[in-house]
Every structure is written in C-alpha cells, then in structure tokens.
C-alpha atoms as a PDB file:
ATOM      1  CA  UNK A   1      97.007  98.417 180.629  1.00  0.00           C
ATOM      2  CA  UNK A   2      97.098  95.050 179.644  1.00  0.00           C
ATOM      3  CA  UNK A   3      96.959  94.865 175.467  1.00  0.00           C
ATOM      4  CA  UNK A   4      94.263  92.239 174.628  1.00  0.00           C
ATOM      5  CA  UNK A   5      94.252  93.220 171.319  1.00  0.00           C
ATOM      6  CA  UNK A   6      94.607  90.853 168.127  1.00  0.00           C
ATOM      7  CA  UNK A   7      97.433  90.438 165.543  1.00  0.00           C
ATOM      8  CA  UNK A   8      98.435  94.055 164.230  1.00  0.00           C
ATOM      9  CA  UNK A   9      99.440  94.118 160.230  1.00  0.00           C
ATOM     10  CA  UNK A  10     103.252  94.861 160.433  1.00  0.00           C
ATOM     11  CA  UNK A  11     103.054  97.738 158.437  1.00  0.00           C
ATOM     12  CA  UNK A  12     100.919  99.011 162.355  1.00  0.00           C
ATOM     13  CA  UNK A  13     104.388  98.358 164.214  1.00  0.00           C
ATOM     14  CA  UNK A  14     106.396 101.208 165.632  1.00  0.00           C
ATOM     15  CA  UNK A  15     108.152 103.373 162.281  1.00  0.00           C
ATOM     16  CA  UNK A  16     111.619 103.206 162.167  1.00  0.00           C
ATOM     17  CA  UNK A  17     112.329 100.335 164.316  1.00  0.00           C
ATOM     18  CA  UNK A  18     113.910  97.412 162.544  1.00  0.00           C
ATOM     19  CA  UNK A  19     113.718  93.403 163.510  1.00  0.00           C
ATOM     20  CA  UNK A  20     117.136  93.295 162.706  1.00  0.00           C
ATOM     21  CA  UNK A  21     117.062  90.330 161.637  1.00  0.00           C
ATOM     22  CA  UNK A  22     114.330  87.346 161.344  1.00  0.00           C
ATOM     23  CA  UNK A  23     112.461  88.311 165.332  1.00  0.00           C
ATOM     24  CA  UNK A  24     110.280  85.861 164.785  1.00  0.00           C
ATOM     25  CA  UNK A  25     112.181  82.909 164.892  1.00  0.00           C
ATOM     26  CA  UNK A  26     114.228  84.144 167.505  1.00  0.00           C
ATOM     27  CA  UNK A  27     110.794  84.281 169.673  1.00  0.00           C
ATOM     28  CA  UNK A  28     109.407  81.064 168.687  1.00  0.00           C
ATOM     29  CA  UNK A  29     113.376  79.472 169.593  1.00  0.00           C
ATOM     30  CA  UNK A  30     113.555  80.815 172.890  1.00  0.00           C
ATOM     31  CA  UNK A  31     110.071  79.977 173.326  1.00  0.00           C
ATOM     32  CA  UNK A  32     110.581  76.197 172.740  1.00  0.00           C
ATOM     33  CA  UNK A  33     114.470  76.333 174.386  1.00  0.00           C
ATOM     34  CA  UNK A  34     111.875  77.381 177.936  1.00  0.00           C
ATOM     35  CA  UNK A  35     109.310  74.791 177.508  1.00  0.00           C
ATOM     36  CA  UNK A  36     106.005  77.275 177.024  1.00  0.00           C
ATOM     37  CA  UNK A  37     102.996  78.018 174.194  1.00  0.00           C
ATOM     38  CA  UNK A  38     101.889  80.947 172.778  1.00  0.00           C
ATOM     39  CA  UNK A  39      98.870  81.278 175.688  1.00  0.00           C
ATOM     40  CA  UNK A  40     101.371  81.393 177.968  1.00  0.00           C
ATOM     41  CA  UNK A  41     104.313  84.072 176.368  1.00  0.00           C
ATOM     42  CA  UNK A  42     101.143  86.048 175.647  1.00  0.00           C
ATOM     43  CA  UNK A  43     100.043  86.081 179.547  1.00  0.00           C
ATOM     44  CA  UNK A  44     103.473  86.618 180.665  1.00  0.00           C
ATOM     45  CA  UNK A  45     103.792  90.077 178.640  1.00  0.00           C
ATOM     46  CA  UNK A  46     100.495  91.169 179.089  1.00  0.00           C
ATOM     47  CA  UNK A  47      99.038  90.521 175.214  1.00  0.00           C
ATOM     48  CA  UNK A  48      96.816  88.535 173.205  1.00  0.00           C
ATOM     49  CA  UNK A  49      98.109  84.761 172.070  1.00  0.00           C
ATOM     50  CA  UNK A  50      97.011  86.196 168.435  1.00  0.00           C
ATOM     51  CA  UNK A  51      99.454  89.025 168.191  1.00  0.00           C
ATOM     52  CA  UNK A  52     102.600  86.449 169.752  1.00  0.00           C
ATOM     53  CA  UNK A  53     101.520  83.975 166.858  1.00  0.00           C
ATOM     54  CA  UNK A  54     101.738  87.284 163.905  1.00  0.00           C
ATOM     55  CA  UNK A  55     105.475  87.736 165.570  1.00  0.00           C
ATOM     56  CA  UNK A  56     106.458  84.404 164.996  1.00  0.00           C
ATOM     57  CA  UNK A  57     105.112  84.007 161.991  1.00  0.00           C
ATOM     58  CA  UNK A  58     106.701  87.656 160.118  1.00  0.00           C
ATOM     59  CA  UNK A  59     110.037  88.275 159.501  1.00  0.00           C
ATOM     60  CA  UNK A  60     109.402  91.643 159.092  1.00  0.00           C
ATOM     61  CA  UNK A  61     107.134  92.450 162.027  1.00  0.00           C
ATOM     62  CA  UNK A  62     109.057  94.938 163.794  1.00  0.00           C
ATOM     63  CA  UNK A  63     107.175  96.055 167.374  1.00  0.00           C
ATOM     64  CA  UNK A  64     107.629  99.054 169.097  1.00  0.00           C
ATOM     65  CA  UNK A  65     110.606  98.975 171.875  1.00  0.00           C
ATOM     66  CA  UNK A  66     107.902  98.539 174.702  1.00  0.00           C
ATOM     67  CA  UNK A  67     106.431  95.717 173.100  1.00  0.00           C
ATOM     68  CA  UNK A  68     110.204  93.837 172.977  1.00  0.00           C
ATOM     69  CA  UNK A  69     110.855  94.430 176.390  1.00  0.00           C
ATOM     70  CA  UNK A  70     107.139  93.089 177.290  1.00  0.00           C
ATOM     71  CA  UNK A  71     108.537  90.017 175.526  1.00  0.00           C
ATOM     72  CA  UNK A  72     111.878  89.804 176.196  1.00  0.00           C
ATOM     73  CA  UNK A  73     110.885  89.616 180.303  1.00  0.00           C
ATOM     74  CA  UNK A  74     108.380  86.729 179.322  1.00  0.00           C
ATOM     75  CA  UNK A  75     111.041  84.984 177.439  1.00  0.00           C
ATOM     76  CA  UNK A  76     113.277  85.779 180.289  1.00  0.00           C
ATOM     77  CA  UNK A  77     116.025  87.295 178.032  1.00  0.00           C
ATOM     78  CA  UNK A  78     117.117  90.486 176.916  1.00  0.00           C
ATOM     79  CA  UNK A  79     115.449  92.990 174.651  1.00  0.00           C
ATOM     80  CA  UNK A  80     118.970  93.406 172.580  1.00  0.00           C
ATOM     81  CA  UNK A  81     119.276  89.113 172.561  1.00  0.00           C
ATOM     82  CA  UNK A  82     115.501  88.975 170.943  1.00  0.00           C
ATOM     83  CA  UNK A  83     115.796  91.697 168.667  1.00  0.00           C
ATOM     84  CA  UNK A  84     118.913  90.261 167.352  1.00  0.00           C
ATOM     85  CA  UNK A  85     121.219  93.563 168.568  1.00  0.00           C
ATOM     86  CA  UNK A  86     123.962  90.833 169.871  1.00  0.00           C
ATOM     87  CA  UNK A  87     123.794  89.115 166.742  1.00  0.00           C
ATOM     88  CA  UNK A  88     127.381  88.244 165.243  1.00  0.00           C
ATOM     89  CA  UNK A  89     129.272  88.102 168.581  1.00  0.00           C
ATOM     90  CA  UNK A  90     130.590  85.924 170.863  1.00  0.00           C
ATOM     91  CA  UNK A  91     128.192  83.863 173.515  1.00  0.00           C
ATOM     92  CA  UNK A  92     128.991  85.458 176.933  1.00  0.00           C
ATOM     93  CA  UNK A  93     129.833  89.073 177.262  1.00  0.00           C
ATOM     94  CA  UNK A  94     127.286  89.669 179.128  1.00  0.00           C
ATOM     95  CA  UNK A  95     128.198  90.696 183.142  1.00  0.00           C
ATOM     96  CA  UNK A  96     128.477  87.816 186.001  1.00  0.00           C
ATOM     97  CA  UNK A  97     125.686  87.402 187.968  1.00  0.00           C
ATOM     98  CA  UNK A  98     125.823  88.468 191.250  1.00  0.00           C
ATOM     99  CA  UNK A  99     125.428  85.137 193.520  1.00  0.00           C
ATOM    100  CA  UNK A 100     126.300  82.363 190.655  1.00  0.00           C
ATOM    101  CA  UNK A 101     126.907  78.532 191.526  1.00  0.00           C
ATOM    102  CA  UNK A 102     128.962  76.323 189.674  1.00  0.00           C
ATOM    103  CA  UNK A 103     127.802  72.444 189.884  1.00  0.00           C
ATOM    104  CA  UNK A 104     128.880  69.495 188.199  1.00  0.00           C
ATOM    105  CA  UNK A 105     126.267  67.533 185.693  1.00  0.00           C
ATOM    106  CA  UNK A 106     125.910  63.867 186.197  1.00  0.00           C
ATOM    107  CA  UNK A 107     126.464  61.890 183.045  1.00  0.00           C
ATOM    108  CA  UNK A 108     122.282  61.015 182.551  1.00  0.00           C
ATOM    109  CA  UNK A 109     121.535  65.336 182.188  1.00  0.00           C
ATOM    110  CA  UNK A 110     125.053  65.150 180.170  1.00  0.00           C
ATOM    111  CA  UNK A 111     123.373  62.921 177.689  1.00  0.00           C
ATOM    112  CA  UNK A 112     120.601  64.735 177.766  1.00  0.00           C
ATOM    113  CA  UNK A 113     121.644  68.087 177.182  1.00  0.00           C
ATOM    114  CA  UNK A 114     123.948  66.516 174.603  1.00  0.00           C
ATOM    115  CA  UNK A 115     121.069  64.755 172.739  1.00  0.00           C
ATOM    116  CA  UNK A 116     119.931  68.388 172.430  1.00  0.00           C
ATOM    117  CA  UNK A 117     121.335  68.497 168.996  1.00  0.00           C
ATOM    118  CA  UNK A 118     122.770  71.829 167.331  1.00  0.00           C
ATOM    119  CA  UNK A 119     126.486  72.812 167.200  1.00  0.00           C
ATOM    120  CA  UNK A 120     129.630  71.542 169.088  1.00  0.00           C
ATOM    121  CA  UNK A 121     133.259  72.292 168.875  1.00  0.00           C
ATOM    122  CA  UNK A 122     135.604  68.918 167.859  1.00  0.00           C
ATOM    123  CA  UNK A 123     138.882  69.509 169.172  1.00  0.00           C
ATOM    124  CA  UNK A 124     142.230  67.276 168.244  1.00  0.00           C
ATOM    125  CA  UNK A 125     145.199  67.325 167.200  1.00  0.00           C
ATOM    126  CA  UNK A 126     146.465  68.499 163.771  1.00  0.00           C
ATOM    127  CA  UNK A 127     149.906  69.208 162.307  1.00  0.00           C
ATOM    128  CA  UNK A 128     151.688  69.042 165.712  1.00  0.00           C
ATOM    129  CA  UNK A 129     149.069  71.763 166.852  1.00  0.00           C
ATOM    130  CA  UNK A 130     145.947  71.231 168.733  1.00  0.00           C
ATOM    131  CA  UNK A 131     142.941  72.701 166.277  1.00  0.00           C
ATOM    132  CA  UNK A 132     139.382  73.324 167.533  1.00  0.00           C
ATOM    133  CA  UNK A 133     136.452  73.504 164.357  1.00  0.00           C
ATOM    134  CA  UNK A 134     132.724  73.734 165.458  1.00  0.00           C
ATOM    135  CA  UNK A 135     130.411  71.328 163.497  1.00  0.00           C
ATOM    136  CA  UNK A 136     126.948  70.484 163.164  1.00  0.00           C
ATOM    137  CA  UNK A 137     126.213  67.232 165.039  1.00  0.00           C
ATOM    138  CA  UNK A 138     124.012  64.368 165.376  1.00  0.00           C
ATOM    139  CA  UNK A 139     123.423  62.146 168.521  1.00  0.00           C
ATOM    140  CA  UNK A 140     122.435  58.424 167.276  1.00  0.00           C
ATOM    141  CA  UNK A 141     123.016  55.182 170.354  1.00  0.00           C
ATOM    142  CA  UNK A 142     124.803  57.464 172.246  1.00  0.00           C
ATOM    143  CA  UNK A 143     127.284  58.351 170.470  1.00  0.00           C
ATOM    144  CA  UNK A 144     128.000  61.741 168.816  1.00  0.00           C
ATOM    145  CA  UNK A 145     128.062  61.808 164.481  1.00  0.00           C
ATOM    146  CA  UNK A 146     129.181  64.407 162.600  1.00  0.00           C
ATOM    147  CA  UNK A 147     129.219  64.554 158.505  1.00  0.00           C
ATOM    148  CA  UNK A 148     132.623  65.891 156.781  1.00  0.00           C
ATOM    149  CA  UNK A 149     134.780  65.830 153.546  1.00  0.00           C
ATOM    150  CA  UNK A 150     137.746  63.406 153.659  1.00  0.00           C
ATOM    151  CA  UNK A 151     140.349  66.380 153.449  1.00  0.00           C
ATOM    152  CA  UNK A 152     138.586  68.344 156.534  1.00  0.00           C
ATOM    153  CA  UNK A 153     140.142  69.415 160.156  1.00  0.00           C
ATOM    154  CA  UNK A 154     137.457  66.828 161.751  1.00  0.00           C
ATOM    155  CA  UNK A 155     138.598  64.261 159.163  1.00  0.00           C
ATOM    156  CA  UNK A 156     142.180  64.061 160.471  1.00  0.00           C
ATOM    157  CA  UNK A 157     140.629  63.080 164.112  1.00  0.00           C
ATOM    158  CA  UNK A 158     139.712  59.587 162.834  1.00  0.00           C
ATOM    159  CA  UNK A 159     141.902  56.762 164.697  1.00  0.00           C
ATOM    160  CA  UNK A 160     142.527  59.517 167.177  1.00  0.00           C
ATOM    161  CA  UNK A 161     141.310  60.131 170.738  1.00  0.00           C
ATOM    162  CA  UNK A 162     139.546  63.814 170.642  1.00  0.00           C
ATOM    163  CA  UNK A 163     137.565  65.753 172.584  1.00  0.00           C
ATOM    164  CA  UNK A 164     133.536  67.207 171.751  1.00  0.00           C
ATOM    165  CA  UNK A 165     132.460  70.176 173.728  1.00  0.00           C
ATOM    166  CA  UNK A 166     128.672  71.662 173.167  1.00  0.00           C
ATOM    167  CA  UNK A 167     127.296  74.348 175.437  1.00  0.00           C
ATOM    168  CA  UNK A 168     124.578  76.602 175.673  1.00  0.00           C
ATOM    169  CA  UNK A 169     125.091  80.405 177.412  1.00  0.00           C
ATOM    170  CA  UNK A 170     122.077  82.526 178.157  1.00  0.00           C
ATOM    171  CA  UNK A 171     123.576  86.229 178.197  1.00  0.00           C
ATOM    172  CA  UNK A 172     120.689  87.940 179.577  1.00  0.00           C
ATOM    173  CA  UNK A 173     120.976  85.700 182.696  1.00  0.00           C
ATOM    174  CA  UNK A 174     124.653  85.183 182.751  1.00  0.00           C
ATOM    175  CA  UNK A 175     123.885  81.354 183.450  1.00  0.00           C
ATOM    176  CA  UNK A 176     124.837  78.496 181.126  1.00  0.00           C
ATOM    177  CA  UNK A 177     125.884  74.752 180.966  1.00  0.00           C
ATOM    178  CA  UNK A 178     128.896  72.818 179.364  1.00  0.00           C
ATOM    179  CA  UNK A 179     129.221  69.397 178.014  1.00  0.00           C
ATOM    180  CA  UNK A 180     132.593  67.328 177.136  1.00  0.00           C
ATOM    181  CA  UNK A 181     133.106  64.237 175.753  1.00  0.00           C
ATOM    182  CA  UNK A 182     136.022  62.391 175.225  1.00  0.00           C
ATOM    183  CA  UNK A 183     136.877  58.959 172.718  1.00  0.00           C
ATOM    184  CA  UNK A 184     138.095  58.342 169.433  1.00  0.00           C
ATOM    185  CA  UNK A 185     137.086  59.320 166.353  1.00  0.00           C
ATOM    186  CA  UNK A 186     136.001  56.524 163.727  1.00  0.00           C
ATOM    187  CA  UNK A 187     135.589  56.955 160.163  1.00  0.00           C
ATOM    188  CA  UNK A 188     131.783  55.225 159.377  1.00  0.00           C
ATOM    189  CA  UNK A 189     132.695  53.133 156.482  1.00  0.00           C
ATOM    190  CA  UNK A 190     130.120  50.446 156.303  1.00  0.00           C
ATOM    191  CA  UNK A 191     127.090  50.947 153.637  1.00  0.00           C
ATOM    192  CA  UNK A 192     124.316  49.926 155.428  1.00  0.00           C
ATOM    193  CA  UNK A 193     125.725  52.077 158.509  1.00  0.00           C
ATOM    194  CA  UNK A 194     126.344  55.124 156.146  1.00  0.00           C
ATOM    195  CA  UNK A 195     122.399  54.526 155.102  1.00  0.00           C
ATOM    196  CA  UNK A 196     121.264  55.074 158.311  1.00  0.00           C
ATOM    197  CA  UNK A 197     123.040  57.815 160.023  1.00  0.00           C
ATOM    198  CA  UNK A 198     122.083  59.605 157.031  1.00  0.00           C
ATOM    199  CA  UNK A 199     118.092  58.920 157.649  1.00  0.00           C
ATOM    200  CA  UNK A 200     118.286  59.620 161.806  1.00  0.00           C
ATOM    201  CA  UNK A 201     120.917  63.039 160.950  1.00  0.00           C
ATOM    202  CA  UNK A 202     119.326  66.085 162.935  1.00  0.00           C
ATOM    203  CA  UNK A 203     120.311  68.147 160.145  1.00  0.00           C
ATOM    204  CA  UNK A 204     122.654  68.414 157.291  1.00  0.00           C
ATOM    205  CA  UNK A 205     126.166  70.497 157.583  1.00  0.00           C
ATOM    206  CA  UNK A 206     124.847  74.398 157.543  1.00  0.00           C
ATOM    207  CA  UNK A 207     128.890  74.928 155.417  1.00  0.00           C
ATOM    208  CA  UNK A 208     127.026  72.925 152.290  1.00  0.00           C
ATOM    209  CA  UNK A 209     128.685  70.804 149.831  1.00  0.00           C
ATOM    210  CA  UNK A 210     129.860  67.673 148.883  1.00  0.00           C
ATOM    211  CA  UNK A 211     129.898  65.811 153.070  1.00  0.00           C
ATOM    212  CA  UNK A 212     129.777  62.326 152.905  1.00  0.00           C
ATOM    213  CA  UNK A 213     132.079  60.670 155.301  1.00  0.00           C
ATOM    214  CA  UNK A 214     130.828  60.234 158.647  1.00  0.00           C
ATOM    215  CA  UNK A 215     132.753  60.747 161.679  1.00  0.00           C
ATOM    216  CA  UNK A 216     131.221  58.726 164.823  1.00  0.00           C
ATOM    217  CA  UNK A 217     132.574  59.396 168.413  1.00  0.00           C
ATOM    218  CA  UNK A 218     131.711  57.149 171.423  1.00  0.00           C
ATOM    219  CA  UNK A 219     132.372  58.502 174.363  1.00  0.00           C
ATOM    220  CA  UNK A 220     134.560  57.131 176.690  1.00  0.00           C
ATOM    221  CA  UNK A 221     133.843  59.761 179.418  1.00  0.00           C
ATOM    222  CA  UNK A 222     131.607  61.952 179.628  1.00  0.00           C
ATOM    223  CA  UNK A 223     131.338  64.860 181.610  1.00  0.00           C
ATOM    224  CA  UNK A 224     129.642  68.662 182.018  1.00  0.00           C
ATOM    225  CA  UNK A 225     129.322  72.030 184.339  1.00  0.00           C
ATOM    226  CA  UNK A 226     126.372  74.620 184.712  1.00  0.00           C
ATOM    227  CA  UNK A 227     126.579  77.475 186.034  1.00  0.00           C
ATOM    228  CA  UNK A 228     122.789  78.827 187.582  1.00  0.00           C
ATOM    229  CA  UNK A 229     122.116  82.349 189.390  1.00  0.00           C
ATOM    230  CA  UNK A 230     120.721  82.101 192.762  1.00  0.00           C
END
C-alpha cells in the first residue's frame, strides 16, 4: 500500500535501527547527483513529498529497513550506499555488471563532468618516485585550481608537467566515469590573481589550516572513460 502519510517525528522510526551516519544528506546528495525534487523521490518510493523532506532534513531520522530500500530503488542505489553501511571504503567493490560498455568521453562532457567540482587525485613526481595525493579542487577558465601549503606533495608539482584524475563510481550500479588531465603545474603568484581564485573557490581544503598558495593547472589534454550498464 502506497504510504501517503506525512513527516513521522524520528523518535516514530523503526527501534534499533541506526542512520549510521548523517542519512539525510546522503538522500538529498544523491538526489541532486540524479537531477530530481522531493515530489518526484517521494512518487518513485511510494510516499508523501513531506516525509522525504523530514529525512533530509534529520540527522537522526533513522527509517525502518523497508522504508530504505523504498528509497534506495528511487534513488537508484543501494540500501547499504544510503544508509551509509559502505561508508569508509574504497569506491568500487561492488560486482561488474553483467553487459557493461566502455566508451570514450569527448573533451566538451570532460569539461563538464570536470567542472563538477569535489575531489581529484594530483599525481607527479616526487623524490625520484611518482606520488599520487587527492585534493579538493576548483575549476575557474578552464583550468583546474587547487589551494596548498608551500611544503606540500602538490606543491612540489609546480614547474612540472602532472597529471589530475577525478571520477565518480556508482557501486550499486557498477557504472562510473573517469576524467584525466594533463599540463603543468603553476604556482599563482600574482595578488590580484590570488584575490580572485579565492572569491570563485568551490570550497576551501576539507585538511584545514594555514593554505594559501594556489596551484593552477591548464590542461594541455584532456581526456575521460565511462563505463554504463546496458
């Protein structure tokens, strides 16, 4: 029976069951990652647009297991993905899918996907041993900005050519998509340059502390893969 019901007070939800975790920004993320509102999660698993807005909106709410998997199929993931269960391991363990198909992304959905913002991986060459470090990253004219310290792995890039890798793997689908970009690293120096990367930054370094030279990295190719399931 489909639950038409409004928002239920969390202390309502399921006892014993945990959000492990905050649920309700894991719902609202995968919500916005597949382009839909509330109205339409809440048609997709059969409830009311009220009771999708209390999820997002409490930490603690913790619903009962039939409830996640009611959400987890609208959200086209996995019930252990949305309640957080994989939380703390690696990005693809999750099975191959049965009929994949691996294409190559043209360099406009390479921006794109790129422009997405989040995390990447800067890879280079450090101490006579090649060194990968993810980072938080910006995207300003095209080219990809990253904040550091002066005695960081990224720092030692600058004046060198290095390679940028984002990507974004969906588990519960086995499907995904790669970007890579490749150019050398510059140290942003200038004041008035400095001023405005900081104002147009997506966000600031989540490792804290004193960041304040810029690395920018214009690409000098640019290339990517997805993988989708038939």
């Amino acid at each position: 029976m489909t639950d038409r019901t409004g928002p239920r007070h969390p202390a309502q939800d399921a006892p014993g069951t945990s959000s492990r975790g905050d649920l309700g920004r894991r719902i609202e993320r995968r919500r916005t990652e597949l382009g839909l509102s509330r109205a339409e999660v809440a048609f997709r698993a059969g409830m009311s647009e009220e009771y999708v807005a209390h999820l997002e909106g409490h930490s603690t709410a913790a619903p009962d297991a039939g409830t996640l998997l009611r959400l987890a199929g609208a959200l086209r993931t996995s019930a252990a993905e949305l309640g957080g269960g994989l939380t703390g391991l690696p990005a693809g363990i999750g099975r191959a899918a049965r009929d994949p198909r691996l294409s190559e992304l043209g360099e406009e959905e390479c921006r794109e996907l790129m422009s997405s913002h989040g995390v990447g991986r800067i890879a280079l060459s450090g101490d006579g041993a090649p060194v990968v470090v993810p980072v938080n990253y910006s995207v300003v004219d095209g080219a990809v900005v990253l904040r550091t310290r002066p005695d960081s792995v990224p720092a030692q890039g600058v004046g060198q050519e290095v390679a940028f890798e984002i990507d974004r793997v969906d588990d519960a689908l086995s499907q995904g998509w790669s970007v890579l970009v490749r150019g050398t690293a510059h140290a942003v120096t200038d004041p008035d340059e400095v001023s405005r990367l900081t104002a147009r930054a997506y966000s600031t370094p989540w490792a804290g502390g004193e960041r304040d030279l810029w690395v920018r990295i214009e690409p000098d190719t640019l290339t990517g893969r997805r993988i989708d399931v038939w």
